[in-house]
Structure formats: C-alpha cells, structure tokens
PDB file of N, CA and C in Angstrom:
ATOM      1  N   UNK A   1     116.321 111.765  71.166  1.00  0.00           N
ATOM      2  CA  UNK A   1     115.281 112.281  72.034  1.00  0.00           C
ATOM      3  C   UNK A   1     114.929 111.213  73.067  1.00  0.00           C
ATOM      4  N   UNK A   2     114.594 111.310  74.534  1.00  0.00           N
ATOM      5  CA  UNK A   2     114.587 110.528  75.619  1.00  0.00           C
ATOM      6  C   UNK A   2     112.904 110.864  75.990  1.00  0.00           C
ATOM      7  N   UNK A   3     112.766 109.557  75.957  1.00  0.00           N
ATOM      8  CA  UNK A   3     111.163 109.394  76.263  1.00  0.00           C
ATOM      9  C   UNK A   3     110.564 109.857  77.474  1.00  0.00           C
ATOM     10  N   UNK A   4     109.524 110.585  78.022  1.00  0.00           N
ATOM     11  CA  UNK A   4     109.036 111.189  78.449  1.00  0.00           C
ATOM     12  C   UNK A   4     108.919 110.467  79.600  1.00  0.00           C
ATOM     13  N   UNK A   5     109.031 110.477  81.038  1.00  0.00           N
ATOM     14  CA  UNK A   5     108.926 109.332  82.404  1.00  0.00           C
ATOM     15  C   UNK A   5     107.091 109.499  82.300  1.00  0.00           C
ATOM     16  N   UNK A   6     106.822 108.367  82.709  1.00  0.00           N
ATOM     17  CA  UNK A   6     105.278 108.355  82.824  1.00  0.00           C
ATOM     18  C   UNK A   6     105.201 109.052  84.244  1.00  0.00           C
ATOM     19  N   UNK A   7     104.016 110.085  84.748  1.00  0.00           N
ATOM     20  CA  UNK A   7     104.125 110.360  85.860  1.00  0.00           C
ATOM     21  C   UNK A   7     103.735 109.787  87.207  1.00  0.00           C
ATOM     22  N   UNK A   8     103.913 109.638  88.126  1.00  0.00           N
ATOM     23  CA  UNK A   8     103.616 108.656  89.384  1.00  0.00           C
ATOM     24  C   UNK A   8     102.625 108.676  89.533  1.00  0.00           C
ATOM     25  N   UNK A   9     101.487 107.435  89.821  1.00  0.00           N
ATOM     26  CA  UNK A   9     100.430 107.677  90.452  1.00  0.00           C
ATOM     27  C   UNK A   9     100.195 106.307  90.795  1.00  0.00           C
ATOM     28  N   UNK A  10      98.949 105.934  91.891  1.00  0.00           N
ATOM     29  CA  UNK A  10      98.781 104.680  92.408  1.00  0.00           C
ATOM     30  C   UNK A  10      98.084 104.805  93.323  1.00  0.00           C
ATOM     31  N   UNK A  11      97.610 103.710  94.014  1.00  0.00           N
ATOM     32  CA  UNK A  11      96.786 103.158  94.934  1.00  0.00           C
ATOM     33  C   UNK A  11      97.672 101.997  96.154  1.00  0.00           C
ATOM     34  N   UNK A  12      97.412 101.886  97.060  1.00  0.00           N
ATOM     35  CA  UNK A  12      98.147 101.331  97.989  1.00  0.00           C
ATOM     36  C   UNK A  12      96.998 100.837  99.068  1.00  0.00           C
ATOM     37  N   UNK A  13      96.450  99.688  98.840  1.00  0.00           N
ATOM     38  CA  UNK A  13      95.290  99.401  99.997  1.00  0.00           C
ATOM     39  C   UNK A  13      95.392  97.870 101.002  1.00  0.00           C
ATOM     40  N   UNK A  14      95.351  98.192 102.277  1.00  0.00           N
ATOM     41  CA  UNK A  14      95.204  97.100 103.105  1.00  0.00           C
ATOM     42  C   UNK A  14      94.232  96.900 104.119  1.00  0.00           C
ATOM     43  N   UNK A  15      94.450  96.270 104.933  1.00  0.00           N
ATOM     44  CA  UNK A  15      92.859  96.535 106.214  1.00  0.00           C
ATOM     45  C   UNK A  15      92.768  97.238 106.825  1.00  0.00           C
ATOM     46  N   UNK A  16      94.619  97.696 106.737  1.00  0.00           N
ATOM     47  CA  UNK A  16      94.052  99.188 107.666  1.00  0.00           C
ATOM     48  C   UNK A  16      94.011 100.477 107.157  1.00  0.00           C
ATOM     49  N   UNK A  17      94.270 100.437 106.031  1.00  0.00           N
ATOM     50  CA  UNK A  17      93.929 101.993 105.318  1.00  0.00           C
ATOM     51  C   UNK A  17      94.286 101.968 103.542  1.00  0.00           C
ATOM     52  N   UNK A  18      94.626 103.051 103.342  1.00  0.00           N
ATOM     53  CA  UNK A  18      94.351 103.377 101.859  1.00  0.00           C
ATOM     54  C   UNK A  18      95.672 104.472 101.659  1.00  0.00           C
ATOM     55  N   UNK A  19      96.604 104.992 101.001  1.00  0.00           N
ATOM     56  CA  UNK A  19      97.481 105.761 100.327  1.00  0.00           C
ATOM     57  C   UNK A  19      97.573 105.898  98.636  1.00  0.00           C
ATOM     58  N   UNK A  20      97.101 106.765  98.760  1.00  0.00           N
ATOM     59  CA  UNK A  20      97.042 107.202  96.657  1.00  0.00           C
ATOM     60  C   UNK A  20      98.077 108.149  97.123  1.00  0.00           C
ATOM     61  N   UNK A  21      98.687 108.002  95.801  1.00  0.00           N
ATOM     62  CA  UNK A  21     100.370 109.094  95.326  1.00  0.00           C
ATOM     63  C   UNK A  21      99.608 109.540  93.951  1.00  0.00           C
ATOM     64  N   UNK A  22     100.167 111.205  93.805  1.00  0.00           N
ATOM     65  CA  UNK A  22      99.960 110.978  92.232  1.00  0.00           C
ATOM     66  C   UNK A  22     100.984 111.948  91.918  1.00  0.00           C
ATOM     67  N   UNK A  23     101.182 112.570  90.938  1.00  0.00           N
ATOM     68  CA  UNK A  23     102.451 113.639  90.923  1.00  0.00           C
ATOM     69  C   UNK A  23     101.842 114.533  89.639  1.00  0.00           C
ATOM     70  N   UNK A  24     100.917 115.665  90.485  1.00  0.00           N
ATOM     71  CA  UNK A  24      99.963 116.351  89.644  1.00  0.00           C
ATOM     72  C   UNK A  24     100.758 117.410  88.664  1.00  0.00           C
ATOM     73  N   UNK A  25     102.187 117.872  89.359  1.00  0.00           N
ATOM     74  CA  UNK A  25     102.970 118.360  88.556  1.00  0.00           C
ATOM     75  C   UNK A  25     104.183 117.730  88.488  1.00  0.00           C
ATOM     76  N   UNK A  26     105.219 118.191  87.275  1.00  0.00           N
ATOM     77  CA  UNK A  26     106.627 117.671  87.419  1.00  0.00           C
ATOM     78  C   UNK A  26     107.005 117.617  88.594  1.00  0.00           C
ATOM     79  N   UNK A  27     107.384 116.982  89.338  1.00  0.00           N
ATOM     80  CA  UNK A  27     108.449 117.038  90.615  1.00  0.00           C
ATOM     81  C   UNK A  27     107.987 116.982  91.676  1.00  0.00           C
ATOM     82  N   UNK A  28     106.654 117.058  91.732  1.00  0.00           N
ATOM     83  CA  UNK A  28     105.273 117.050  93.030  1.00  0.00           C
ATOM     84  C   UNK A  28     105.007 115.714  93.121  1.00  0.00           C
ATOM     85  N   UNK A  29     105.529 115.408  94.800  1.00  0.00           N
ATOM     86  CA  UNK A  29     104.582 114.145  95.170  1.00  0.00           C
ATOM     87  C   UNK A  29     103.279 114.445  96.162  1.00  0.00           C
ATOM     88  N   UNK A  30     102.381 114.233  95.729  1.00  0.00           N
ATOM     89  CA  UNK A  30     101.291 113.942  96.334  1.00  0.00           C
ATOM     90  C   UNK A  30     100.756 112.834  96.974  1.00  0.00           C
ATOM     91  N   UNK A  31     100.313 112.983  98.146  1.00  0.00           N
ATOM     92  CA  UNK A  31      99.969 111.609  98.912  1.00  0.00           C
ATOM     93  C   UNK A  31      98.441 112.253  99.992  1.00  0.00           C
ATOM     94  N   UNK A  32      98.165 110.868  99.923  1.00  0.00           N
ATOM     95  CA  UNK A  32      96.550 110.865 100.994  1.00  0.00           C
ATOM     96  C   UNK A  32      96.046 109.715 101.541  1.00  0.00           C
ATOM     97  N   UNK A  33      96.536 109.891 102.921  1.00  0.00           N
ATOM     98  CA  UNK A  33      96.631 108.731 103.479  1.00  0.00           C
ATOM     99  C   UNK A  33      95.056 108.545 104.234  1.00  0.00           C
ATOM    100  N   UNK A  34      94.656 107.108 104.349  1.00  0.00           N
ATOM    101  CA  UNK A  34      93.335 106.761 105.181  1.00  0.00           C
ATOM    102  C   UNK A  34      93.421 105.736 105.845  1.00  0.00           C
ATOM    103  N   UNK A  35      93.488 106.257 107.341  1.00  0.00           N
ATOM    104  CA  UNK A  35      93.587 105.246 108.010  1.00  0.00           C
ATOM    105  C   UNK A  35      95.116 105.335 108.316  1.00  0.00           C
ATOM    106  N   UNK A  36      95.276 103.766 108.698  1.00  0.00           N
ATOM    107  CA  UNK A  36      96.659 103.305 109.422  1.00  0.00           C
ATOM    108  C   UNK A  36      97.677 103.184 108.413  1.00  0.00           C
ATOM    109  N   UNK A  37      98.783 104.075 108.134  1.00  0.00           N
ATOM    110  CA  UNK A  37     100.077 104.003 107.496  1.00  0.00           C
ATOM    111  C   UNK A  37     100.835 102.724 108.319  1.00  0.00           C
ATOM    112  N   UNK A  38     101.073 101.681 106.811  1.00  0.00           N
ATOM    113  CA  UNK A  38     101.572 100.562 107.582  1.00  0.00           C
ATOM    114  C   UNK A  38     102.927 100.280 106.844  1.00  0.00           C
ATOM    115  N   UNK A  39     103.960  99.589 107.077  1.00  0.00           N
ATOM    116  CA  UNK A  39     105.485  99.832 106.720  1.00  0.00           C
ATOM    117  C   UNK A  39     105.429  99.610 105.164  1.00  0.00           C
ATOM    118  N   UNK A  40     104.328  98.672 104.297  1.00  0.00           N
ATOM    119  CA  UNK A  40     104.382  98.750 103.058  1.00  0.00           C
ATOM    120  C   UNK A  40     103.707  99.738 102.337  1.00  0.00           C
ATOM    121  N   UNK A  41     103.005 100.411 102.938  1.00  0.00           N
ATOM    122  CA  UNK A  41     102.432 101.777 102.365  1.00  0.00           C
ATOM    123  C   UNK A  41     104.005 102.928 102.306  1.00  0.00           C
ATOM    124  N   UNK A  42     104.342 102.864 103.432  1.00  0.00           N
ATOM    125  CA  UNK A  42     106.014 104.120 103.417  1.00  0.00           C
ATOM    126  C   UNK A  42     106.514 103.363 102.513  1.00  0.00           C
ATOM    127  N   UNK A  43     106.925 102.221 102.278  1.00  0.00           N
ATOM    128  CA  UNK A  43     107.736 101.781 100.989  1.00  0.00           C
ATOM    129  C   UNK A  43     107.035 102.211  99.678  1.00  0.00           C
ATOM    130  N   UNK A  44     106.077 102.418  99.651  1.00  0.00           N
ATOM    131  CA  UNK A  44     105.087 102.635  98.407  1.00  0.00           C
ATOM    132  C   UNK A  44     105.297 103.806  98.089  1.00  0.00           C
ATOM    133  N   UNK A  45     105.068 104.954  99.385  1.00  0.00           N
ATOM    134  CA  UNK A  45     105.268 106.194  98.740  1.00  0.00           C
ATOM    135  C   UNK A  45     107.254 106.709  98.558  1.00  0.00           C
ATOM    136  N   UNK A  46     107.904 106.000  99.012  1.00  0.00           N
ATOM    137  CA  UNK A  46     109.598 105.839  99.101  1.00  0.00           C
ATOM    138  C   UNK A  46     109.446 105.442  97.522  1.00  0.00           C
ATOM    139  N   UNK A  47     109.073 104.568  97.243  1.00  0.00           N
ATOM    140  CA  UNK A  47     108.942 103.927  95.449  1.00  0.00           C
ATOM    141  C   UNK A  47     109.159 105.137  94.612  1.00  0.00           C
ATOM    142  N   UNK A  48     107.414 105.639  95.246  1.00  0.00           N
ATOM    143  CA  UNK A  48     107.224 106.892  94.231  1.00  0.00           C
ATOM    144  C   UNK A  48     107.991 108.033  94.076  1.00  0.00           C
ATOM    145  N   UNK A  49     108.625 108.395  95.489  1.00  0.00           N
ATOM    146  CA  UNK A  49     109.409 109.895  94.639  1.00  0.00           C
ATOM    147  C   UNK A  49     110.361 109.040  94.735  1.00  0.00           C
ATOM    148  N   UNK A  50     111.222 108.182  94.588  1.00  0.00           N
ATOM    149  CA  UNK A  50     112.392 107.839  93.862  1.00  0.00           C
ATOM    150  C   UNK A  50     112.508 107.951  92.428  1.00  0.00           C
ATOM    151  N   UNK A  51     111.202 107.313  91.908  1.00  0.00           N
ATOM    152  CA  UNK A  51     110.868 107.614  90.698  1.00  0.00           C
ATOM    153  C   UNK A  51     110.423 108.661  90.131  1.00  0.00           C
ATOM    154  N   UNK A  52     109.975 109.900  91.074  1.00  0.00           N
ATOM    155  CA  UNK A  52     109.927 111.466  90.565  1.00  0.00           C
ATOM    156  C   UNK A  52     111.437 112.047  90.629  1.00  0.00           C
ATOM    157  N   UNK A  53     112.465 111.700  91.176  1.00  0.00           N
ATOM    158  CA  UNK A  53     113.689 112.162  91.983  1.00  0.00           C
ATOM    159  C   UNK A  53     114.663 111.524  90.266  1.00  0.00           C
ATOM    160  N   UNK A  54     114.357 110.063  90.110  1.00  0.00           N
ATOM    161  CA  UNK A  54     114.914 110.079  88.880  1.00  0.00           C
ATOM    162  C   UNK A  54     115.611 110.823  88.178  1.00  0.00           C
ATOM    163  N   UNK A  55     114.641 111.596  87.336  1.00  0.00           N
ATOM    164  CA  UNK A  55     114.752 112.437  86.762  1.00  0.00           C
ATOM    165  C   UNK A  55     115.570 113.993  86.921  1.00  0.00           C
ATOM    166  N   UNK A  56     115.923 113.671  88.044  1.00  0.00           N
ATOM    167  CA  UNK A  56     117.154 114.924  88.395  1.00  0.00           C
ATOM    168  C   UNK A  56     117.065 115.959  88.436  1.00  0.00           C
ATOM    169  N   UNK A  57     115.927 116.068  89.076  1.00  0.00           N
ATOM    170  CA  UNK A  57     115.433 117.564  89.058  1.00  0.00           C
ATOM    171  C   UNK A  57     114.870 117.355  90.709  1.00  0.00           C
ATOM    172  N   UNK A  58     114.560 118.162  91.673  1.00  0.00           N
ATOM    173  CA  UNK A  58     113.791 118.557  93.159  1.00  0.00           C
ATOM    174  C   UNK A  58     112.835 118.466  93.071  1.00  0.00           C
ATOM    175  N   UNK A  59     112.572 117.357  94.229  1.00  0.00           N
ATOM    176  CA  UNK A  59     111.380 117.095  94.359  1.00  0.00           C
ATOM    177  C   UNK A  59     111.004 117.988  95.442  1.00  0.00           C
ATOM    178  N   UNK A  60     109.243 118.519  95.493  1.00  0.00           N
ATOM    179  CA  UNK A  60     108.616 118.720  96.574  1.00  0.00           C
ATOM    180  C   UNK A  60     107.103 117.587  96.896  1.00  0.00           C
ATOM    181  N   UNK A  61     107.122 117.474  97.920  1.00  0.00           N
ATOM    182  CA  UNK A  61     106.701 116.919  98.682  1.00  0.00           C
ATOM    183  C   UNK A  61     105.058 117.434  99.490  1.00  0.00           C
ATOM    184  N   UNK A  62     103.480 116.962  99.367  1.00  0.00           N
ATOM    185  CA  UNK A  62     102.791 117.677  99.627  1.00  0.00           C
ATOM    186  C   UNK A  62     102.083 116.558 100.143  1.00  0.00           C
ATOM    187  N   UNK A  63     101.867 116.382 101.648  1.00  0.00           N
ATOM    188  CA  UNK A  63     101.079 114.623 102.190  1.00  0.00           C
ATOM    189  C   UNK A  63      99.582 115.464 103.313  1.00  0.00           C
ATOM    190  N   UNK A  64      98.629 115.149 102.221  1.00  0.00           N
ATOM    191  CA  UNK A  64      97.538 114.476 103.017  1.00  0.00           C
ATOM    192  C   UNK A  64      97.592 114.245 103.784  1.00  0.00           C
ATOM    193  N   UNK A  65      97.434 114.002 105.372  1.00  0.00           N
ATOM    194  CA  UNK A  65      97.270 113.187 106.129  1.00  0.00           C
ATOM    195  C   UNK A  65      95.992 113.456 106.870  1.00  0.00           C
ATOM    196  N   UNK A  66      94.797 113.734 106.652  1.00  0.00           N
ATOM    197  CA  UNK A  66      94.053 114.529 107.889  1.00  0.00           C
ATOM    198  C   UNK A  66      93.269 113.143 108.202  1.00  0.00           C
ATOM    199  N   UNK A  67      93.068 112.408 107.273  1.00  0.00           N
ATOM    200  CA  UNK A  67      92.117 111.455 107.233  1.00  0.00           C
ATOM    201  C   UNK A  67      93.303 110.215 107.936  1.00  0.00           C
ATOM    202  N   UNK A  68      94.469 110.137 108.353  1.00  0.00           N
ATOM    203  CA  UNK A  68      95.145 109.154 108.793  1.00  0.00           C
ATOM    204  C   UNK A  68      94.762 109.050 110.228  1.00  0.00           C
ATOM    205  N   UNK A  69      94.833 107.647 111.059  1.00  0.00           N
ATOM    206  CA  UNK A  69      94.258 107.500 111.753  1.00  0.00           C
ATOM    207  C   UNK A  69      95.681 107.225 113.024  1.00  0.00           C
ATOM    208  N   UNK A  70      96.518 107.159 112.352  1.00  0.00           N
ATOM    209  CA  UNK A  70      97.931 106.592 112.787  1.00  0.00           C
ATOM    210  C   UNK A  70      99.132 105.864 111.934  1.00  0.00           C
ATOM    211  N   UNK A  71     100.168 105.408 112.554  1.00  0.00           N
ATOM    212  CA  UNK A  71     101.246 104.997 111.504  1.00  0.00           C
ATOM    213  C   UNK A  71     102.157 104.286 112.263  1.00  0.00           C
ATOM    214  N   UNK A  72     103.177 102.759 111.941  1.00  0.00           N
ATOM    215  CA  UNK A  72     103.509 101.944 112.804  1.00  0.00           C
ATOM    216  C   UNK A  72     104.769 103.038 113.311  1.00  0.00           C
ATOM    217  N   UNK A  73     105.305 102.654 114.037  1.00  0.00           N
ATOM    218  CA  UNK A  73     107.137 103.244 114.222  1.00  0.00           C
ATOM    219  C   UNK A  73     108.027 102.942 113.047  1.00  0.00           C
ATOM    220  N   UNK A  74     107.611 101.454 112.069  1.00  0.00           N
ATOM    221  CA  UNK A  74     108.849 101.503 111.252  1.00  0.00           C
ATOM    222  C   UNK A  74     108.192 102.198 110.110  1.00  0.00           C
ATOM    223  N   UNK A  75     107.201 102.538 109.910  1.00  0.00           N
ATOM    224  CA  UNK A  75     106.763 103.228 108.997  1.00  0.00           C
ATOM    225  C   UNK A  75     107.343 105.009 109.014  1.00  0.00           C
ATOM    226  N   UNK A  76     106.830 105.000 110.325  1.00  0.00           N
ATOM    227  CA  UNK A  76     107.882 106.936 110.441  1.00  0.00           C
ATOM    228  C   UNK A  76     109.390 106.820 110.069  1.00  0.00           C
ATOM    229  N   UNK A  77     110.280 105.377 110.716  1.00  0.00           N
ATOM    230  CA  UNK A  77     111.289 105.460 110.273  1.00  0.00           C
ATOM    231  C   UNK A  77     111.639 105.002 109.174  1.00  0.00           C
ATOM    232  N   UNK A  78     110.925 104.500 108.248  1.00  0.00           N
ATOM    233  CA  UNK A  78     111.113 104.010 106.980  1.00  0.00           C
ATOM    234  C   UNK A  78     111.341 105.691 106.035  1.00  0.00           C
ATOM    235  N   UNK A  79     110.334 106.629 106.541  1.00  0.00           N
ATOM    236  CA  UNK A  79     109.998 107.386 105.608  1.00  0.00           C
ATOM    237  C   UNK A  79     111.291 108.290 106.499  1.00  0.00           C
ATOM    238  N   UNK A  80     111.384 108.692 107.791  1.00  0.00           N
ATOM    239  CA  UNK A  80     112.525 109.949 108.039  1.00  0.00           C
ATOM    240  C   UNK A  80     113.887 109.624 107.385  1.00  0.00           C
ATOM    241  N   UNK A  81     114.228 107.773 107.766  1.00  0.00           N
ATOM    242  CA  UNK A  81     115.593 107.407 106.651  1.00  0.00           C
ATOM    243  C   UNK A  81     116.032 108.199 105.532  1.00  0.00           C
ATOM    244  N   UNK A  82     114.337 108.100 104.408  1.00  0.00           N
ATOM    245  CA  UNK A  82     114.506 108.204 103.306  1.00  0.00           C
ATOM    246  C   UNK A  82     115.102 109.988 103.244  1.00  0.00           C
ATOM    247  N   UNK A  83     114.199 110.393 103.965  1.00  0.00           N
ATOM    248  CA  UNK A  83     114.086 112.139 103.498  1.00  0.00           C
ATOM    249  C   UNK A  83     115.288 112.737 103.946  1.00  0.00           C
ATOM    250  N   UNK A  84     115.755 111.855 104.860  1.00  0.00           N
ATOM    251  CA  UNK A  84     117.166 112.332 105.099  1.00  0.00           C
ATOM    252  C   UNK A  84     118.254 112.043 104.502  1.00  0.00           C
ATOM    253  N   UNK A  85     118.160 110.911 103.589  1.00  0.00           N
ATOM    254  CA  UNK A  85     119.418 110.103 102.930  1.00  0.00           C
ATOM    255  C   UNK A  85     119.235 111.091 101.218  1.00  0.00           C
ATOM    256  N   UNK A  86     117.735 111.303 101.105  1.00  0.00           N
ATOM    257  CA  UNK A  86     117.452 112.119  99.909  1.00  0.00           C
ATOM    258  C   UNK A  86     117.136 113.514 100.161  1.00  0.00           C
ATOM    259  N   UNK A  87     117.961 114.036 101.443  1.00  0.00           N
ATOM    260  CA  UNK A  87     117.827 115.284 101.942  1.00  0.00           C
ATOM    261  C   UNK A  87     118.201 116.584 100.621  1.00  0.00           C
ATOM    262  N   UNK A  88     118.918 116.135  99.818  1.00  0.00           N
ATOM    263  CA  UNK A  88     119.678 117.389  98.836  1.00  0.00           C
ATOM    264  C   UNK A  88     118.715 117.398  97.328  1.00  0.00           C
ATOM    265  N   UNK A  89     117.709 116.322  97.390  1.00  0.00           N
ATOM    266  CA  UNK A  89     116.778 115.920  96.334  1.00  0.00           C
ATOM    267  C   UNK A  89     115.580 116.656  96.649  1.00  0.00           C
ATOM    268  N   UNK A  90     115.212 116.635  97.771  1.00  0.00           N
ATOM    269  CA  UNK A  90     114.147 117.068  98.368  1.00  0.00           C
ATOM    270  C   UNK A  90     113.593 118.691  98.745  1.00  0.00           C
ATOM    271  N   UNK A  91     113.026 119.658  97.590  1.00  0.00           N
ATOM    272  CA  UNK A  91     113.111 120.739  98.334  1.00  0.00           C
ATOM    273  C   UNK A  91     112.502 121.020  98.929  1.00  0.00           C
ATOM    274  N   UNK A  92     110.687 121.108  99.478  1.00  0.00           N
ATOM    275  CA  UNK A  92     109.872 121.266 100.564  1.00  0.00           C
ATOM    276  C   UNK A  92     109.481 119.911 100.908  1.00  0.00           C
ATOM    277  N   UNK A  93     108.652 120.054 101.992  1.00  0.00           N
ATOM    278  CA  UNK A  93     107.572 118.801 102.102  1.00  0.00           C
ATOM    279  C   UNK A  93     106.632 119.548 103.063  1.00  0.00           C
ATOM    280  N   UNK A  94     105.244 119.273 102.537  1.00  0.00           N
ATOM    281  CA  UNK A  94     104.413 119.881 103.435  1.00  0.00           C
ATOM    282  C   UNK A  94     103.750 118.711 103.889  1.00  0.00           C
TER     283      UNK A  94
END
C-alpha cells in the first residue's frame, strides 16, 4: 500500500505581496495572489502543482487574482513555460 501524498498548501510572502496555494480537492490547485507576483512567488506556485501533477492524474487549475496588483515579465514567463511544457497534465485553468 503507497502512502497517501500530503496535499499542497502554503504561504508565499514578500514586500510586495502574498500567494497562498492550497489544493482543496485531489488535483485542484488553488492560488490567491496579493499584491505584486514576483519571479519567486511563480516558482512557488510551479512547486505546487508539480507536486499535485505527481501523482498522475490532471490537474486543474483555479487562480485568484482580483486582489493582485501586478506581476514582473519573468514571472508571466516563468508560469506560461510551465503550462505549456505541462500542457497534457493540465486540464483547465481558470
């Protein structure tokens, strides 16, 4: 029997904002961003569904953003890289 993955969740805080992930169901990433998305916050949430994606099953994808205030350039391209390289992992993203 194979031990159960703990499910994603976290906090991500700097001066310019705030990102919590949590993964309220199997395969759901959740995110809520505050403030300025900065290139180690996209690595943070890249962390997290790698580690929902694990598990070999489709992920969907559900991001907060209303409260974001903005986001650098390598941060958009940190995160479009990902969703495209994990394009066949990925089934929605809202």
């Amino acid at each position: 029997m194979t031990a159960a993955r703990a499910r994603v969740e976290g906090i991500w805080r700097n001066e310019q904002g705030e990102i919590r992930l949590d993964e309220p169901a199997t395969g759901l990433l959740h995110t809520r961003m505050i403030g300025h998305a900065s290139p180690e916050m996209a690595r943070f949430i890249v962390a997290g569904g790698e580690r929902i994606m694990a598990g070999g099953g489709l992920m969907t994808a559900f991001h907060d953003w209303a409260d974001a205030t903005g986001y650098d350039t390598e941060s958009r391209q940190l995160l479009t890289d990902w969703g495209v390289r994990r394009r066949a992992q990925i089934e929605r993203v809202h």
